[in-house]
Protein backbone atom coordinates (compact mmCIF):
# COMPACT_ATOMS: atom_id res chain seq x y z
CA UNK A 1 162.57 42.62 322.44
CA UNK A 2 159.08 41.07 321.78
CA UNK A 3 158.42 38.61 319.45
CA UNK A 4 156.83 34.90 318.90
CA UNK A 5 157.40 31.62 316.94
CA UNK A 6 155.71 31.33 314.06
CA UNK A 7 155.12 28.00 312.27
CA UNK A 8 154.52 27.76 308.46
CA UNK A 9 154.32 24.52 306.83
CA UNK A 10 156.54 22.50 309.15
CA UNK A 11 159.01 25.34 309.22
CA UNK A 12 160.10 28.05 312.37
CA UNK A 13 160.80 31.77 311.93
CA UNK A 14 161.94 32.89 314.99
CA UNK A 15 161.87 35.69 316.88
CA UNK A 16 163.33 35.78 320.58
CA UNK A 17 160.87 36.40 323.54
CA UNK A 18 162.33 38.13 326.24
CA UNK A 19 159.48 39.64 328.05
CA UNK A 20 156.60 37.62 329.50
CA UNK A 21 155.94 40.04 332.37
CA UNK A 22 151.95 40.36 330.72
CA UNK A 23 151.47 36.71 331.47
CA UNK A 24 153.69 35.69 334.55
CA UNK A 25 151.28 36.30 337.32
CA UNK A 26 148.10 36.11 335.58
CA UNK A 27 145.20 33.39 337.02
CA UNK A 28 144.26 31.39 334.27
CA UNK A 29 141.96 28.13 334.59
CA UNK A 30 143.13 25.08 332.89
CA UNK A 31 141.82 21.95 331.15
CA UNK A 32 143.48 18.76 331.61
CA UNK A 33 143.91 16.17 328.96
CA UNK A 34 146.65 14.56 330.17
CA UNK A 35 146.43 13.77 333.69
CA UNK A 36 149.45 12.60 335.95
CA UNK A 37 150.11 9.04 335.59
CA UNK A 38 148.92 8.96 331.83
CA UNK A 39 150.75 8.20 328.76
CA UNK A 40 151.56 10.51 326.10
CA UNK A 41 149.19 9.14 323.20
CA UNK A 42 151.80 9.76 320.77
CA UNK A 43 154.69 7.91 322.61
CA UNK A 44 153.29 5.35 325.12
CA UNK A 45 156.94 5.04 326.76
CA UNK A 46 156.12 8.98 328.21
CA UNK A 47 154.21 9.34 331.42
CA UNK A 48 153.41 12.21 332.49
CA UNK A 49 154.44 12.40 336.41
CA UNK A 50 152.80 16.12 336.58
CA UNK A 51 149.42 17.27 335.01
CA UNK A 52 149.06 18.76 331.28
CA UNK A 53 146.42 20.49 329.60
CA UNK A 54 145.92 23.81 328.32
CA UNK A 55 144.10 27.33 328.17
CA UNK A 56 141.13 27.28 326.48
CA UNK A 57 140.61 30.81 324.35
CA UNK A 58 144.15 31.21 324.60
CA UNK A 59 146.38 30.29 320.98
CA UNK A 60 150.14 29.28 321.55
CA UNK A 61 152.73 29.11 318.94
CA UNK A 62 151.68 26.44 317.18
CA UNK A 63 147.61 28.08 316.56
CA UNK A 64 146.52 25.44 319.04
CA UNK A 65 145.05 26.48 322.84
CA UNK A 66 148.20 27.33 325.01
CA UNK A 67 149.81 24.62 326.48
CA UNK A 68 150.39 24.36 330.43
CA UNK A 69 152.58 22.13 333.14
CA UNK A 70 150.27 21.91 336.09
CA UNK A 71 152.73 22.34 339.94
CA UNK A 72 151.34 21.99 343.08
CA UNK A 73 149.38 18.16 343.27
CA UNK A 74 150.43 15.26 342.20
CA UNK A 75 146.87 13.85 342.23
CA UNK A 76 145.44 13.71 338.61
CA UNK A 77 142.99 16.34 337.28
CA UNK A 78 140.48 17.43 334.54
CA UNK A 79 140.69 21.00 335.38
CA UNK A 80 142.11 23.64 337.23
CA UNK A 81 142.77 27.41 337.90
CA UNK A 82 146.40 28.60 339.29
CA UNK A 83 148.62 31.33 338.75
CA UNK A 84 151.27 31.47 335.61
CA UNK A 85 154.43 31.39 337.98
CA UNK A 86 156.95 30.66 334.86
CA UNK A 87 157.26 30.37 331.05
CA UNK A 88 159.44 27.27 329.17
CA UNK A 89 160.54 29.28 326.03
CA UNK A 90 161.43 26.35 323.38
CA UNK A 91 164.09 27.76 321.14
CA UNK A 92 163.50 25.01 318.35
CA UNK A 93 160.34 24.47 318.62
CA UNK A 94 156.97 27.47 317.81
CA UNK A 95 155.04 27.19 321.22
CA UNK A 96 155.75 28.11 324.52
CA UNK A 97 154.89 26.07 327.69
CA UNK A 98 153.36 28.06 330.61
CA UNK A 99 154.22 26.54 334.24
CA UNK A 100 150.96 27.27 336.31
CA UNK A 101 150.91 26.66 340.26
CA UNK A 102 147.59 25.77 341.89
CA UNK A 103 148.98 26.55 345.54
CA UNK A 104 150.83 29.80 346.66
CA UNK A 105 154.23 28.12 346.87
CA UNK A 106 156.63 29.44 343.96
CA UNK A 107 159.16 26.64 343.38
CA UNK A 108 163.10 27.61 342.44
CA UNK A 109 164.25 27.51 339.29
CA UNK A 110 165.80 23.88 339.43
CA UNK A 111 162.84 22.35 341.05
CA UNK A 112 160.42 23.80 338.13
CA UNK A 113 163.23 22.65 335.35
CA UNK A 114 163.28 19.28 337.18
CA UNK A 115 159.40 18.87 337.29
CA UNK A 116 159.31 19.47 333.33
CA UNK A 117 162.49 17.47 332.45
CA UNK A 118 160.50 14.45 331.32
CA UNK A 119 159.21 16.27 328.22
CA UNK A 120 161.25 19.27 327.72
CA UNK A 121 164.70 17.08 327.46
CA UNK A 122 163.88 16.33 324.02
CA UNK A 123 163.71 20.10 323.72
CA UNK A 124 166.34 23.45 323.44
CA UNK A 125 164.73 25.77 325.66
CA UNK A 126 165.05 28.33 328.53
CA UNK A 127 162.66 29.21 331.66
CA UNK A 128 161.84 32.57 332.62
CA UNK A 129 160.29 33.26 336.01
């Protein structure tokens, strides 16, 4: 089954995605807007302890550019280009969250679902590698 989150007006029709085979292993350059060590401008009490940014020409669930958790520094950054090594399906929420590594190391599931904990915790969702 294929499908995506769509948002209307606040609101979430879901459809299960199962199958991110067409983006797990794809090189994709980044922009960063919220480096490590900054605060979520939203909720000052979030830091981010890993980089942040997105895909430019790429739309997520949510019609913005595709959001991205940046593994492999933990220096901050404005941009990068790594390789899509995961995907953080959100089941209540209508975007994804791409987990991009900038070195060749692939971590294990636990260490990529600890290095995202900070924000997805406040989230329902489920990694696939």
């Amino acid at each position: 089954m294929y499908g995506v989150f769509f948002c209307y007006n606040g609101t979430m029709k879901t459809e299960h995605i199962t199958e991110y085979s067409q983006i797990i292993g794809q090189t994709v350059t980044c922009v960063i807007d919220r480096p490590a060590g900054s605060r979520h401008p939203n909720h000052p009490d979030l830091i981010y302890p890993i980089n942040y940014g997105y895909v430019e020409g790429v739309r997520g669930g949510d019609g913005e550019w595709q959001d991205v958790y940046i593994l492999g520094t933990d220096q901050p950054l404005t941009a990068c280009t790594g390789s899509v090594i995961a995907v953080v399906h959100r089941l209540n929420d209508c975007e994804d969250k791409w987990i991009v590594s900038l070195d060749s190391k692939k971590p294990d599931r636990e260490e990529i679902l600890q290095a995202v904990m900070f924000q997805e915790q406040y989230f329902e969702s489920e990694l696939y590698l």
